[in-house]
Protein backbone atom coordinates (compact mmCIF):
# COMPACT_ATOMS: atom_id res chain seq x y z
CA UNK A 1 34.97 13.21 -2.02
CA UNK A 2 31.66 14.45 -2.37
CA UNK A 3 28.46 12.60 -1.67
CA UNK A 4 26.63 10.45 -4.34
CA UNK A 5 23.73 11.86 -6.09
CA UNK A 6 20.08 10.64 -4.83
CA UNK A 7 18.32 9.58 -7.68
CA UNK A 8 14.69 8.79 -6.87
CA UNK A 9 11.69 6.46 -8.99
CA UNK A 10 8.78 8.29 -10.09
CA UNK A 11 7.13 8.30 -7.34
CA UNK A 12 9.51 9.73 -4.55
CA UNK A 13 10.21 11.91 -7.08
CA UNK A 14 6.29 13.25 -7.48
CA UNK A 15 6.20 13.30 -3.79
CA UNK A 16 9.87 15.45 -3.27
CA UNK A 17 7.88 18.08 -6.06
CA UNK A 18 5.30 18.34 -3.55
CA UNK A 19 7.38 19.61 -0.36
CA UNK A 20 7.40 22.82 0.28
CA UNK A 21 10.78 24.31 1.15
CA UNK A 22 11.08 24.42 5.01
CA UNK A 23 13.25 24.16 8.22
CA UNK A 24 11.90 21.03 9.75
CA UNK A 25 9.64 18.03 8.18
CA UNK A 26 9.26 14.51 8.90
CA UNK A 27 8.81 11.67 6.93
CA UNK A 28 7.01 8.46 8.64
CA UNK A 29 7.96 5.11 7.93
CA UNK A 30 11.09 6.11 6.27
CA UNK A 31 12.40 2.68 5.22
CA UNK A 32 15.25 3.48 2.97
CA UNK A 33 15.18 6.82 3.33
CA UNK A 34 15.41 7.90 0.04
CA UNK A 35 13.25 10.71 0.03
CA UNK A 36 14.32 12.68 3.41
CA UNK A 37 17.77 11.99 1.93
CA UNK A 38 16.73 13.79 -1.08
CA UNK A 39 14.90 16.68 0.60
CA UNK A 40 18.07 17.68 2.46
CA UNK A 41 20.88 16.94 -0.10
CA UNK A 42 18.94 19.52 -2.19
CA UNK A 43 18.03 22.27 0.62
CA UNK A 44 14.47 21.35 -0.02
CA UNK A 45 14.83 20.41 3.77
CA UNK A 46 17.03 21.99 6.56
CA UNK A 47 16.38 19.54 8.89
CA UNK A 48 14.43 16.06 9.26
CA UNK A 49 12.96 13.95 11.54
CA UNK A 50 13.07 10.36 10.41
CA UNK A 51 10.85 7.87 11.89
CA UNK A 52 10.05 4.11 11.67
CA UNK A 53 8.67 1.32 13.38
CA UNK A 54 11.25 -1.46 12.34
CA UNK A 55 14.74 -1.41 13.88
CA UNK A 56 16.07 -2.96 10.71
CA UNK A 57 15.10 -0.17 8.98
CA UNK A 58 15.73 2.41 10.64
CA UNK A 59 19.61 1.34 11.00
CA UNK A 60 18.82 1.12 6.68
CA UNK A 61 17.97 4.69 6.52
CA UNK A 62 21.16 5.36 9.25
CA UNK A 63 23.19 3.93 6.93
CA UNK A 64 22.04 5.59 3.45
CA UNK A 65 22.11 9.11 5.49
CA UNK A 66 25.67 8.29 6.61
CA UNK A 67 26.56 7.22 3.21
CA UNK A 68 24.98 10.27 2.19
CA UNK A 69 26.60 12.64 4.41
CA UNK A 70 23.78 14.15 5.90
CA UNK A 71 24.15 12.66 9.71
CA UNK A 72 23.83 16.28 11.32
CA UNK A 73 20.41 16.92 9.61
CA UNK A 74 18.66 13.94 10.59
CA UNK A 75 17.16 12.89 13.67
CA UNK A 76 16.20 9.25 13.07
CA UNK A 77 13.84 8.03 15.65
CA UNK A 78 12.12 4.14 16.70
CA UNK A 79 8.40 4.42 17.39
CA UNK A 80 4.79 3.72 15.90
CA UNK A 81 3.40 6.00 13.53
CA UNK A 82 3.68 9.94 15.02
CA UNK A 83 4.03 8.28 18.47
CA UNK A 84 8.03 9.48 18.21
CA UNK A 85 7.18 13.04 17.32
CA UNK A 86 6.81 15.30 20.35
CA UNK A 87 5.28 18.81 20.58
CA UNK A 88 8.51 20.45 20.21
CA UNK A 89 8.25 19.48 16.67
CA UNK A 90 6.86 22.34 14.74
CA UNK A 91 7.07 20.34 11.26
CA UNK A 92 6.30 22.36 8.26
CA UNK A 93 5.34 19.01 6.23
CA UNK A 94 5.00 15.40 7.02
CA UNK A 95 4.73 12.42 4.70
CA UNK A 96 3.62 9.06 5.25
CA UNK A 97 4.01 6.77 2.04
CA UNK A 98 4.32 3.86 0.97
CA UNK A 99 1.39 2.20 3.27
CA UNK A 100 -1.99 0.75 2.95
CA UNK A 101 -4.55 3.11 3.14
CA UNK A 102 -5.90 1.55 6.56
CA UNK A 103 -2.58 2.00 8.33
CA UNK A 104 -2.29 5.07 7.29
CA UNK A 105 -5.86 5.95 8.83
CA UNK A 106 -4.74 4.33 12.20
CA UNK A 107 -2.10 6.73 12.11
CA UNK A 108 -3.13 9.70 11.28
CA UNK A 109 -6.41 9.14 13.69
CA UNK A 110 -3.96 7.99 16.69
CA UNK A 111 -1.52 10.79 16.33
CA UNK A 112 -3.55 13.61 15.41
CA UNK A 113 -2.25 15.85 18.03
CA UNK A 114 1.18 15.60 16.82
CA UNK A 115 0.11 17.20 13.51
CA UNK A 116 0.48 20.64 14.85
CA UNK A 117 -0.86 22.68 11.47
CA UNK A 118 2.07 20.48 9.21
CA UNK A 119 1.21 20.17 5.73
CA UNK A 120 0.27 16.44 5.04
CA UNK A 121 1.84 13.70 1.62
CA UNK A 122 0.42 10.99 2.11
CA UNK A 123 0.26 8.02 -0.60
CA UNK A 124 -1.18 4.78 0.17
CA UNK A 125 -0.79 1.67 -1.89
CA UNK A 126 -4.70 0.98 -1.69
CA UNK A 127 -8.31 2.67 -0.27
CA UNK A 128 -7.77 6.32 -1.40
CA UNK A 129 -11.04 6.75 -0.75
CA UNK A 130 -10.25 5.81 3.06
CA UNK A 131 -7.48 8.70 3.23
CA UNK A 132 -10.08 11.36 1.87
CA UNK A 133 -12.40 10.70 4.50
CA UNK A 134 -10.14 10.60 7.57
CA UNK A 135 -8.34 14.60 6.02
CA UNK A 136 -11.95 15.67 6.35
CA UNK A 137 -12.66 13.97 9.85
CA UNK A 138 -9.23 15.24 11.67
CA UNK A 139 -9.47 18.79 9.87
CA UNK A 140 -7.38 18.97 7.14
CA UNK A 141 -8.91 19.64 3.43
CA UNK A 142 -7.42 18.46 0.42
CA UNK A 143 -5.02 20.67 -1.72
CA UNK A 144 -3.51 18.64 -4.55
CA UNK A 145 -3.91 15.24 -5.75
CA UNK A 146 -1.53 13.54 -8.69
CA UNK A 147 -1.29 10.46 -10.45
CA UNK A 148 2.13 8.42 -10.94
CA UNK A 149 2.49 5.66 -12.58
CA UNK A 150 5.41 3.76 -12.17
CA UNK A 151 6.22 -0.06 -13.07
CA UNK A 152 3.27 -0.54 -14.77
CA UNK A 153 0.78 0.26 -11.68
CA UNK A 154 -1.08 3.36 -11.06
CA UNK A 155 -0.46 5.74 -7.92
CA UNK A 156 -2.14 8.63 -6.32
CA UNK A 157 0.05 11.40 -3.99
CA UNK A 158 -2.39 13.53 -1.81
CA UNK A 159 -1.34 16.96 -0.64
CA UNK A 160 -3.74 18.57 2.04
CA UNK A 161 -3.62 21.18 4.43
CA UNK A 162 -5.54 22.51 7.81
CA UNK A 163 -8.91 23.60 6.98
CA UNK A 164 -12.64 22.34 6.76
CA UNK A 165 -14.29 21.82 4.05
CA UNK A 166 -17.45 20.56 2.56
CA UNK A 167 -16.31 18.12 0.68
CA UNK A 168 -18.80 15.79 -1.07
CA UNK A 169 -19.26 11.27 -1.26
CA UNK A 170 -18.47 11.81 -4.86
CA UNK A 171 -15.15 13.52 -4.06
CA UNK A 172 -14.50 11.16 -1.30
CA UNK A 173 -14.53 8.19 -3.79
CA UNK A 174 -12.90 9.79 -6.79
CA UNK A 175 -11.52 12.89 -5.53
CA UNK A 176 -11.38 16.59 -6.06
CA UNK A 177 -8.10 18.22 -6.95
CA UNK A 178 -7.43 15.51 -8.96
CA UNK A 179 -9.97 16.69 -11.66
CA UNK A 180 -7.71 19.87 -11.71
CA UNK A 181 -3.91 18.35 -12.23
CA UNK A 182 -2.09 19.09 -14.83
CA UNK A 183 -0.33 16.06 -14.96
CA UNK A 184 -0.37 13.98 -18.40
CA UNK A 185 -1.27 10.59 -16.66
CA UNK A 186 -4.57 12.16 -15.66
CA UNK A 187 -6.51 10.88 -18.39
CA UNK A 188 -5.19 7.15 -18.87
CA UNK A 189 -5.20 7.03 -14.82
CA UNK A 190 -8.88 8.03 -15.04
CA UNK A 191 -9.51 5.22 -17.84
CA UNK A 192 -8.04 3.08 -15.71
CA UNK A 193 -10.35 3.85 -12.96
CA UNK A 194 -13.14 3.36 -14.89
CA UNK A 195 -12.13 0.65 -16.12
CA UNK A 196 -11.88 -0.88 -12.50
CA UNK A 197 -15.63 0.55 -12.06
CA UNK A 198 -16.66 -1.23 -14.49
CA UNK A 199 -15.41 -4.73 -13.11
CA UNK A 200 -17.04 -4.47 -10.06
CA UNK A 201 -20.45 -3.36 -11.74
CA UNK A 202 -20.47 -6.08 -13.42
CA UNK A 203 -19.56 -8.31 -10.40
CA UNK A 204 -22.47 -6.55 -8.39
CA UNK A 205 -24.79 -6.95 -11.37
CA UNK A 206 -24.27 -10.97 -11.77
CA UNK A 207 -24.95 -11.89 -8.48
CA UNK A 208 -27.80 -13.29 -7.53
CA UNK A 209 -29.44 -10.40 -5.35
CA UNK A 210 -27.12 -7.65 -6.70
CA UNK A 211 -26.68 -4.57 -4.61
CA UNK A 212 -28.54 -2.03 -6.61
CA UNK A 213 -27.54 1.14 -4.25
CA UNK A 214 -24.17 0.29 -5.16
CA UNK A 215 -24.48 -0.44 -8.71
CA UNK A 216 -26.25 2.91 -9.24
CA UNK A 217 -23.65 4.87 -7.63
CA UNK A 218 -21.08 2.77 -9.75
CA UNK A 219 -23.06 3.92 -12.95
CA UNK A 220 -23.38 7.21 -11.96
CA UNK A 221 -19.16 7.35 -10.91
CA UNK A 222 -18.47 6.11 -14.55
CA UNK A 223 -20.35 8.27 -16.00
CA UNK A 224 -18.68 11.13 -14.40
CA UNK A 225 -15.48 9.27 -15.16
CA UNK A 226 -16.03 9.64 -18.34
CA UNK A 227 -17.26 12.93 -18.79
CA UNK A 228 -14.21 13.75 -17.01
CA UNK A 229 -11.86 11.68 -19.61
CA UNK A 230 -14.06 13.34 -22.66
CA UNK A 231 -13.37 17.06 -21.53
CA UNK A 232 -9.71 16.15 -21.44
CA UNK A 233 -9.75 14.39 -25.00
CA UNK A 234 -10.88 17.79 -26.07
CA UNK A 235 -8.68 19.59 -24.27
CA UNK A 236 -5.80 17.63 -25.63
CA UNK A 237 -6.76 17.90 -29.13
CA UNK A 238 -7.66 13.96 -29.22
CA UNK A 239 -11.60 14.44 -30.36
């Protein structure tokens, strides 16, 4: 009887289109493992390295990838982070989702050395502007960036890759790539970071000694923001 079909939300599904097609990958804190399950039911993935720091659920994502019938292309492992990788690993790509944007610092800062050139997803529930920083800081330099939206809420999938790169405080807090996807949710998701902006300008701005650093750079990030949202109204026939 052949296996059941993996059908993945939008945005497992935004991060399987970003995998490139390789031999070995690894995908950290892999929960349910959905998404590795994915990879290698369609050949995406010859082999996978599944990692997580919760015995519960890793013996979850044993049991989907024995439901699954993929048990002889997984290697599901217990550990912290990339502590479980070793340098025998030559991964081709590694994701970390699903996290805060702080625990995915710790781990990409703490495990650095098991990175070995892979190709890094990462998507982080909160402080994109965190996971910018630390690519530039270990090395790597971002490649793509793409907004999902899914359940009513707003995500962002980073792609990046080995290399420096100047990469400016305004790119750090909004990003780069992203300017450049092609993706359809590009414009509302910028609205809608604008329209976060603009809440906590006008929190800085009521206060009683407002920070006026801050609320300059928030002006000036809105602005951009919407010059941004304006060139894709055109683009899009809207104006």
């Amino acid at each position: 009887m052949p296996s059941p079909f993996i059908r993945l939300d939008q945005r497992l599904a935004l991060i399987f289109d970003l995998y490139d097609e390789c031999e070995l990958a690894a995908d950290i804190g892999t929960d349910h493992a959905h998404l590795p399950a994915a990879l290698l039911q369609r050949g995406r993935c010859r082999r996978m390295i599944l990692t997580d720091i919760s015995p519960d659920a890793l013996n979850n994502a044993r049991s989907e990838i024995i439901r699954f019938g993929l048990s002889g292309k997984a290697d599901l492992r217990l550990g912290d982070g990339l502590s479980p990788l070793t340098q025998d690993d030559r991964c081709r790509v590694i994701s970390i989702t699903g996290m805060g944007g702080h625990t995915i610092r710790d781990i990409l800062l703490s495990g650095r050395e098991k990175l070995q050139g892979a190709s890094l997803i990462l998507s982080a529930h909160t402080d994109w502007q965190l996971i910018r920083q630390t690519l530039a800081e270990i090395g790597y330099r971002l490649d793509r960036e793409e907004p999902c939206l899914m359940n009513g809420r707003y995500y962002l999938v980073i792609r990046s890759v080995p290399g420096k790169e100047q990469i400016s405080e305004r790119e750090i807090r909004l990003g780069g790539p992203l300017f450049h996807s092609s993706s359809p949710l590009l414009r509302p998701f910028l609205q809608r970071r604008k329209e976060i902006l603009s809440v906590q300008l006008s929190g800085i701005l009521s206060a009683t000694d407002p920070d006026l650093q801050a609320a300059d750079r928030l002006k000036s990030d809105i602005r951009f923001l919407e010059q941004e949202i304006e060139r894709l109204c055109i683009q899009e026939g809207s104006v």
